[in-house]
Protein backbone atom coordinates (compact mmCIF):
# COMPACT_ATOMS: atom_id res chain seq x y z
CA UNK A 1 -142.79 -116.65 -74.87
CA UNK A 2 -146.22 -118.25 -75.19
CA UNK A 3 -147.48 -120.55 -77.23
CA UNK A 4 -150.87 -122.25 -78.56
CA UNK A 5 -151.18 -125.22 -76.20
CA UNK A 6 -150.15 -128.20 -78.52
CA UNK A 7 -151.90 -131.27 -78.21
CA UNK A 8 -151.18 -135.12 -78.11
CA UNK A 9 -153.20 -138.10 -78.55
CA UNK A 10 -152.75 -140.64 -75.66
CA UNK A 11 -150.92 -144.04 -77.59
CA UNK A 12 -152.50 -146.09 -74.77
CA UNK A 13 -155.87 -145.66 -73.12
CA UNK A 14 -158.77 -144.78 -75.50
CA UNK A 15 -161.81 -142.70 -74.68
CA UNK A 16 -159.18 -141.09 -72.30
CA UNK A 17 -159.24 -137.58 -73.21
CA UNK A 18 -155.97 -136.26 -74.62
CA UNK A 19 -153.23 -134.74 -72.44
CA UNK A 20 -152.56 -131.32 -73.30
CA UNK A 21 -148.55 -130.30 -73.87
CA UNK A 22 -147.44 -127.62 -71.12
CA UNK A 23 -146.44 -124.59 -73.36
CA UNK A 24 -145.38 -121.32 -71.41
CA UNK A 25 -142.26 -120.85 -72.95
CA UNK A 26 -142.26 -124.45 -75.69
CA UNK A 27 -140.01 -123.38 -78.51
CA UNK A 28 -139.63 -126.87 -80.20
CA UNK A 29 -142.14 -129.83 -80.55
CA UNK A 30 -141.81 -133.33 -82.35
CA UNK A 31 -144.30 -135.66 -81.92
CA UNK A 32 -143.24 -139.51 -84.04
CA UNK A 33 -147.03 -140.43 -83.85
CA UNK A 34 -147.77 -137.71 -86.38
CA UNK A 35 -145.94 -139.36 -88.82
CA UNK A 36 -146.38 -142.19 -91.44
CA UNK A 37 -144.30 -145.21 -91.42
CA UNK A 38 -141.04 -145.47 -93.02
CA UNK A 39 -137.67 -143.17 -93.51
CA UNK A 40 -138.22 -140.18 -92.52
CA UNK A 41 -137.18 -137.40 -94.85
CA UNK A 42 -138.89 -134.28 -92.87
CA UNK A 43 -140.00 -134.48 -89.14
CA UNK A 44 -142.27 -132.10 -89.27
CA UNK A 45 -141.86 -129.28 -85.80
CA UNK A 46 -145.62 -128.94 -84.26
CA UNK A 47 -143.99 -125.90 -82.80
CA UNK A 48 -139.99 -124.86 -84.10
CA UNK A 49 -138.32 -125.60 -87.23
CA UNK A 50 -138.38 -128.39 -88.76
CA UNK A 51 -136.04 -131.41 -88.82
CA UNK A 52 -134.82 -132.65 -92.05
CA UNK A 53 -132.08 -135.19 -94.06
CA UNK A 54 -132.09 -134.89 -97.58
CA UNK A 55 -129.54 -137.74 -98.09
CA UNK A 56 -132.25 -141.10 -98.54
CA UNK A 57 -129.43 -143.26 -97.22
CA UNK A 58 -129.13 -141.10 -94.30
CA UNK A 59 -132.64 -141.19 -92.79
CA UNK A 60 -133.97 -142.44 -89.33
CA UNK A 61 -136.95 -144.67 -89.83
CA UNK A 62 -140.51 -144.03 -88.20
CA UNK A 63 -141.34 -147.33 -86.66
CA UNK A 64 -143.51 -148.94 -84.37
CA UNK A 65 -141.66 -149.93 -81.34
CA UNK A 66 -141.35 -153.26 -80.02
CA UNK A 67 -142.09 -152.03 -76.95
CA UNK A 68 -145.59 -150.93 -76.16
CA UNK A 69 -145.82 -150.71 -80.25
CA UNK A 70 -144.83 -147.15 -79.78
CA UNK A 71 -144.23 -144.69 -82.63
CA UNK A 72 -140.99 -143.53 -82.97
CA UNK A 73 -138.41 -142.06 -85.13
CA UNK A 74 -135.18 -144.98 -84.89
CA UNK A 75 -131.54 -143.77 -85.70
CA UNK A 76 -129.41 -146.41 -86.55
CA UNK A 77 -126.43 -145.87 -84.92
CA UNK A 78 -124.55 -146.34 -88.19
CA UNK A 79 -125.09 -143.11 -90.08
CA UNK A 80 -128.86 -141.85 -89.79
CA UNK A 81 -129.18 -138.48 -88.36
CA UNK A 82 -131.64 -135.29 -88.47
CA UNK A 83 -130.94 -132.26 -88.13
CA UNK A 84 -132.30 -128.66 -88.51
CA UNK A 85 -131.55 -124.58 -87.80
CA UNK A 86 -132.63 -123.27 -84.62
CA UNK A 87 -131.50 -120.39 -82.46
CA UNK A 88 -131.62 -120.54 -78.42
CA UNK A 89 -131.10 -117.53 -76.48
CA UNK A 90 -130.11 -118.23 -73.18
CA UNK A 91 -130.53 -120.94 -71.08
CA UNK A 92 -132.75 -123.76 -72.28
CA UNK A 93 -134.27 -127.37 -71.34
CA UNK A 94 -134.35 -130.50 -73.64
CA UNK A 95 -137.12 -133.40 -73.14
CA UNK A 96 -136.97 -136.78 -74.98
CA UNK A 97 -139.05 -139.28 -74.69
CA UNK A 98 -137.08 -142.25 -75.96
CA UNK A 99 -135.50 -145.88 -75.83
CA UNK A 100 -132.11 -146.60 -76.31
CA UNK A 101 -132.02 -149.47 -78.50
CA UNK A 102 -128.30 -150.04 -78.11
CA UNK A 103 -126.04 -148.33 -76.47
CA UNK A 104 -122.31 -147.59 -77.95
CA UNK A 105 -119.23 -148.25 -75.71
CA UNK A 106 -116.47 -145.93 -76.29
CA UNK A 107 -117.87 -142.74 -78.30
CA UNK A 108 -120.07 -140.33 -77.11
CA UNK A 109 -123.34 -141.25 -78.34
CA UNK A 110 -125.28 -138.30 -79.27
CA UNK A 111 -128.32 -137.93 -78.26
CA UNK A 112 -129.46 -134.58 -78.96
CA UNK A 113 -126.73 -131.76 -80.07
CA UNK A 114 -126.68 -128.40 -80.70
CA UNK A 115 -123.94 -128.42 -83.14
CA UNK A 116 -122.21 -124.87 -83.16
CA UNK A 117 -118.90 -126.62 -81.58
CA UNK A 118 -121.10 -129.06 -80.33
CA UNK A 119 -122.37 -126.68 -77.62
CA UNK A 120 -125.27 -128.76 -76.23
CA UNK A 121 -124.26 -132.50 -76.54
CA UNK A 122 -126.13 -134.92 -74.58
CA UNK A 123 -123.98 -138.10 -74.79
CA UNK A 124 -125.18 -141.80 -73.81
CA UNK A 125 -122.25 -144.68 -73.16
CA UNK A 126 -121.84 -147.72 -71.42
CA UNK A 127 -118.84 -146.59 -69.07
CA UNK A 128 -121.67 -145.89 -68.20
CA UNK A 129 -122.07 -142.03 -68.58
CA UNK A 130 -124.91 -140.04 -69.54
CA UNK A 131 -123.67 -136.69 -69.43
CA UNK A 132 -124.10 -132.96 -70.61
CA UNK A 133 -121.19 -131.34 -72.60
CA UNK A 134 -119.38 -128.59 -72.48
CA UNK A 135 -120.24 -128.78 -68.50
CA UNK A 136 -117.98 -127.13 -66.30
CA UNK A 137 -118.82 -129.05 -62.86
CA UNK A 138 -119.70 -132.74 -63.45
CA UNK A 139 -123.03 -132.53 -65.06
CA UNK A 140 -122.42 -135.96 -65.48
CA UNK A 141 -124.35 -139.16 -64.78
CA UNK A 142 -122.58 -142.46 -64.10
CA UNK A 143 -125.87 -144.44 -65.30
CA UNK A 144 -127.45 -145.49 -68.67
CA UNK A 145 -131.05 -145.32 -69.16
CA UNK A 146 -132.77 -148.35 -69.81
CA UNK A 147 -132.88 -150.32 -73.45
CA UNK A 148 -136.06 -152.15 -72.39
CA UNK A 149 -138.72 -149.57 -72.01
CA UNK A 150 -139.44 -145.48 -72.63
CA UNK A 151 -137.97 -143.01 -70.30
CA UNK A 152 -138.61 -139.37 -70.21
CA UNK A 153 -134.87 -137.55 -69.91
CA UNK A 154 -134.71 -133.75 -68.93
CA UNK A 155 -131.72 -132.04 -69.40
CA UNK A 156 -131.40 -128.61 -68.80
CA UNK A 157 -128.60 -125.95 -70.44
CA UNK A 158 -127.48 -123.01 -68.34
CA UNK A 159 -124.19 -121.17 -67.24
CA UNK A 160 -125.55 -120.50 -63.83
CA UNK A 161 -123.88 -122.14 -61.24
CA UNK A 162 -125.11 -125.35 -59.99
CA UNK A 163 -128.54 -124.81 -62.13
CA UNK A 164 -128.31 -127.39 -65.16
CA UNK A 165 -129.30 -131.11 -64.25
CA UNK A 166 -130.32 -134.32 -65.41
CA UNK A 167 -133.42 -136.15 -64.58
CA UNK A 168 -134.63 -139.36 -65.58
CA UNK A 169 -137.45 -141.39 -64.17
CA UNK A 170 -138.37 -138.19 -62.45
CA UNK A 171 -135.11 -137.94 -60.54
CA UNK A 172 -132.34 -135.51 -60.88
CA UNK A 173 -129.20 -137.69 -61.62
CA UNK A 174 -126.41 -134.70 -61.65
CA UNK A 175 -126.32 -130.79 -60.99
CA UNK A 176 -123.98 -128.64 -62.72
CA UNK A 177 -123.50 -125.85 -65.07
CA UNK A 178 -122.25 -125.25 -68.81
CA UNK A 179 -119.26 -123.22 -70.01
CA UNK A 180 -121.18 -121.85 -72.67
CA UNK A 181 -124.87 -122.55 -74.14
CA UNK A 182 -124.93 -121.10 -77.79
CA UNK A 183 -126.64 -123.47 -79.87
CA UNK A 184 -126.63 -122.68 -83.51
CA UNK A 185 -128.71 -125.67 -84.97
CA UNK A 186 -130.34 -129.53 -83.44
CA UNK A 187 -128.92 -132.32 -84.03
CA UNK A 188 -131.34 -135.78 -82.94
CA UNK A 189 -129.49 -139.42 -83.64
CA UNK A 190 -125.62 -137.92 -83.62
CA UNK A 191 -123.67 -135.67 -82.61
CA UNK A 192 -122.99 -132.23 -84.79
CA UNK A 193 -123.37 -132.76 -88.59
CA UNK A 194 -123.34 -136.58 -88.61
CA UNK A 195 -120.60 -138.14 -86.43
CA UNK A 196 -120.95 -140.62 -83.27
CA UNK A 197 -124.80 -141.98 -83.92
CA UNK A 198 -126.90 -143.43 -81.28
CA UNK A 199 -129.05 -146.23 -82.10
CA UNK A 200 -132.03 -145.28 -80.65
CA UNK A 201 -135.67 -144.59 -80.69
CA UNK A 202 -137.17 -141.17 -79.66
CA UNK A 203 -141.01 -141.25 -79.29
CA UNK A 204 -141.31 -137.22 -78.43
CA UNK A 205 -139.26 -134.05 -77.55
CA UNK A 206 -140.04 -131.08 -76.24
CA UNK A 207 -137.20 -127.91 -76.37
CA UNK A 208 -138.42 -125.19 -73.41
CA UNK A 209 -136.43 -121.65 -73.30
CA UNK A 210 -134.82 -121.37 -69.76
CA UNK A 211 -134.59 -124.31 -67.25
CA UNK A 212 -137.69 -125.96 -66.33
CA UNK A 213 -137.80 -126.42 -62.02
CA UNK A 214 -140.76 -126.43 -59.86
CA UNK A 215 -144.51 -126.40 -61.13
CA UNK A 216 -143.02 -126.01 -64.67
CA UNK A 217 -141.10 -129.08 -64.56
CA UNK A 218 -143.49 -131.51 -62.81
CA UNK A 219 -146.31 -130.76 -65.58
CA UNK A 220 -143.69 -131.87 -68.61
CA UNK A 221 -143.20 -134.56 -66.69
CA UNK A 222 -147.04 -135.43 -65.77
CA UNK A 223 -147.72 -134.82 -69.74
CA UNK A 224 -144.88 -137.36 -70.61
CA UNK A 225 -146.70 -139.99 -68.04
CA UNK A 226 -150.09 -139.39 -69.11
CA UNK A 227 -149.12 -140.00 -73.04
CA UNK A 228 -146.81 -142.88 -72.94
CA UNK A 229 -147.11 -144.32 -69.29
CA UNK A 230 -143.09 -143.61 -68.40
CA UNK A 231 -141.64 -141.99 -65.86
């Protein structure tokens, strides 16, 4: 699947021209820069289907970071969530840009979840495990990412044996596979339809069909470092 390139104006580094967004086979595209300050009631898909909340009490906040004065979209960690209907067929690779504000200590913290049966958590703790769920072979990470600057994280979704990872600062943390990938919906700031919130601040993510590797990978990750400076 191909798409229109989407593009991204550098935060940092004016009369830069912008990067452009890899997009051989982008399904799903958020960018917090393209919207206003404030709760956030629609985030608006550049590519995909939009995320919503329709309960006001319920909505992450666009802010500008503390660090690097970033735009983001900020869960709370106490109920804000959003959430929308999307469809993957197949294998399939998540990319958020983000800071973990806090980071919870005994739940799973959800990152990012595709919540039929919660069949594409990524979970954040201070055991610490980052890890991929339902994983069948450790796709586990016995790390945290850091609360005091961006990161890009790349996860990748697949049943094939020894194919899924996790990569963060542009190294692969854990190998593994799923025991199913059959997303239904996406989930950002909890996990499934409002349960376990992270408390945390995503600048950008990018959804790819099939797992990113080679050329493919390196670019997302070159377009991540050429918009926000992380690794």
């Amino acid at each position: 699947m191909r798409h229109a390139h989407s593009m991204a104006l550098r935060p940092r580094g004016l009369g830069k021209p912008p990067a452009i967004v890899p997009s051989t086979n982008l399904v799903g595209h958020y960018v917090a820069s393209d919207l206003s300050t404030g709760a956030v009631a629609t985030w608006t898909a550049r590519v995909g289907t939009n995320l919503t909340q329709a309960d006001a009490g319920r909505r992450p906040v666009r802010v500008a970071s503390s660090v690097g004065n970033t735009a983001a979209v900020q869960s709370d960690g106490v109920d804000d969530f959003l959430a929308g209907s999307f469809t993957f067929s197949g294998a399939f690779t998540v990319v958020l840009v983000i800071r973990p504000v806090t980071i919870g200590n005994s739940t799973k913290d959800g990152l990012f979840d595709g919540f039929v049966n919660s069949s594409a958590l990524i979970y954040h703790r201070t055991t610490p495990t980052l890890g991929l769920f339902p994983n069948n072979s450790g796709v586990t990470w016995s790390g945290n990412l850091a609360t005091t600057r961006f990161q890009t994280l790349v996860c990748a979704f697949t049943t094939t044996a020894g194919a899924g990872y996790i990569r963060s600062d542009r190294t692969t943390r854990s190998t593994g596979h799923m025991t199913g990938v059959s997303p239904g919906g996406i989930t950002i700031g909890a996990r499934g339809t409002g349960v376990q919130q992270t408390n945390t601040e995503y600048a950008e993510i990018l959804l790819y069909s099939g797992v990113l590797s080679g050329a493919a990978l390196t670019a997302v990750e070159d377009y991540c470092t050429a918009v926000y400076g992380v690794t």
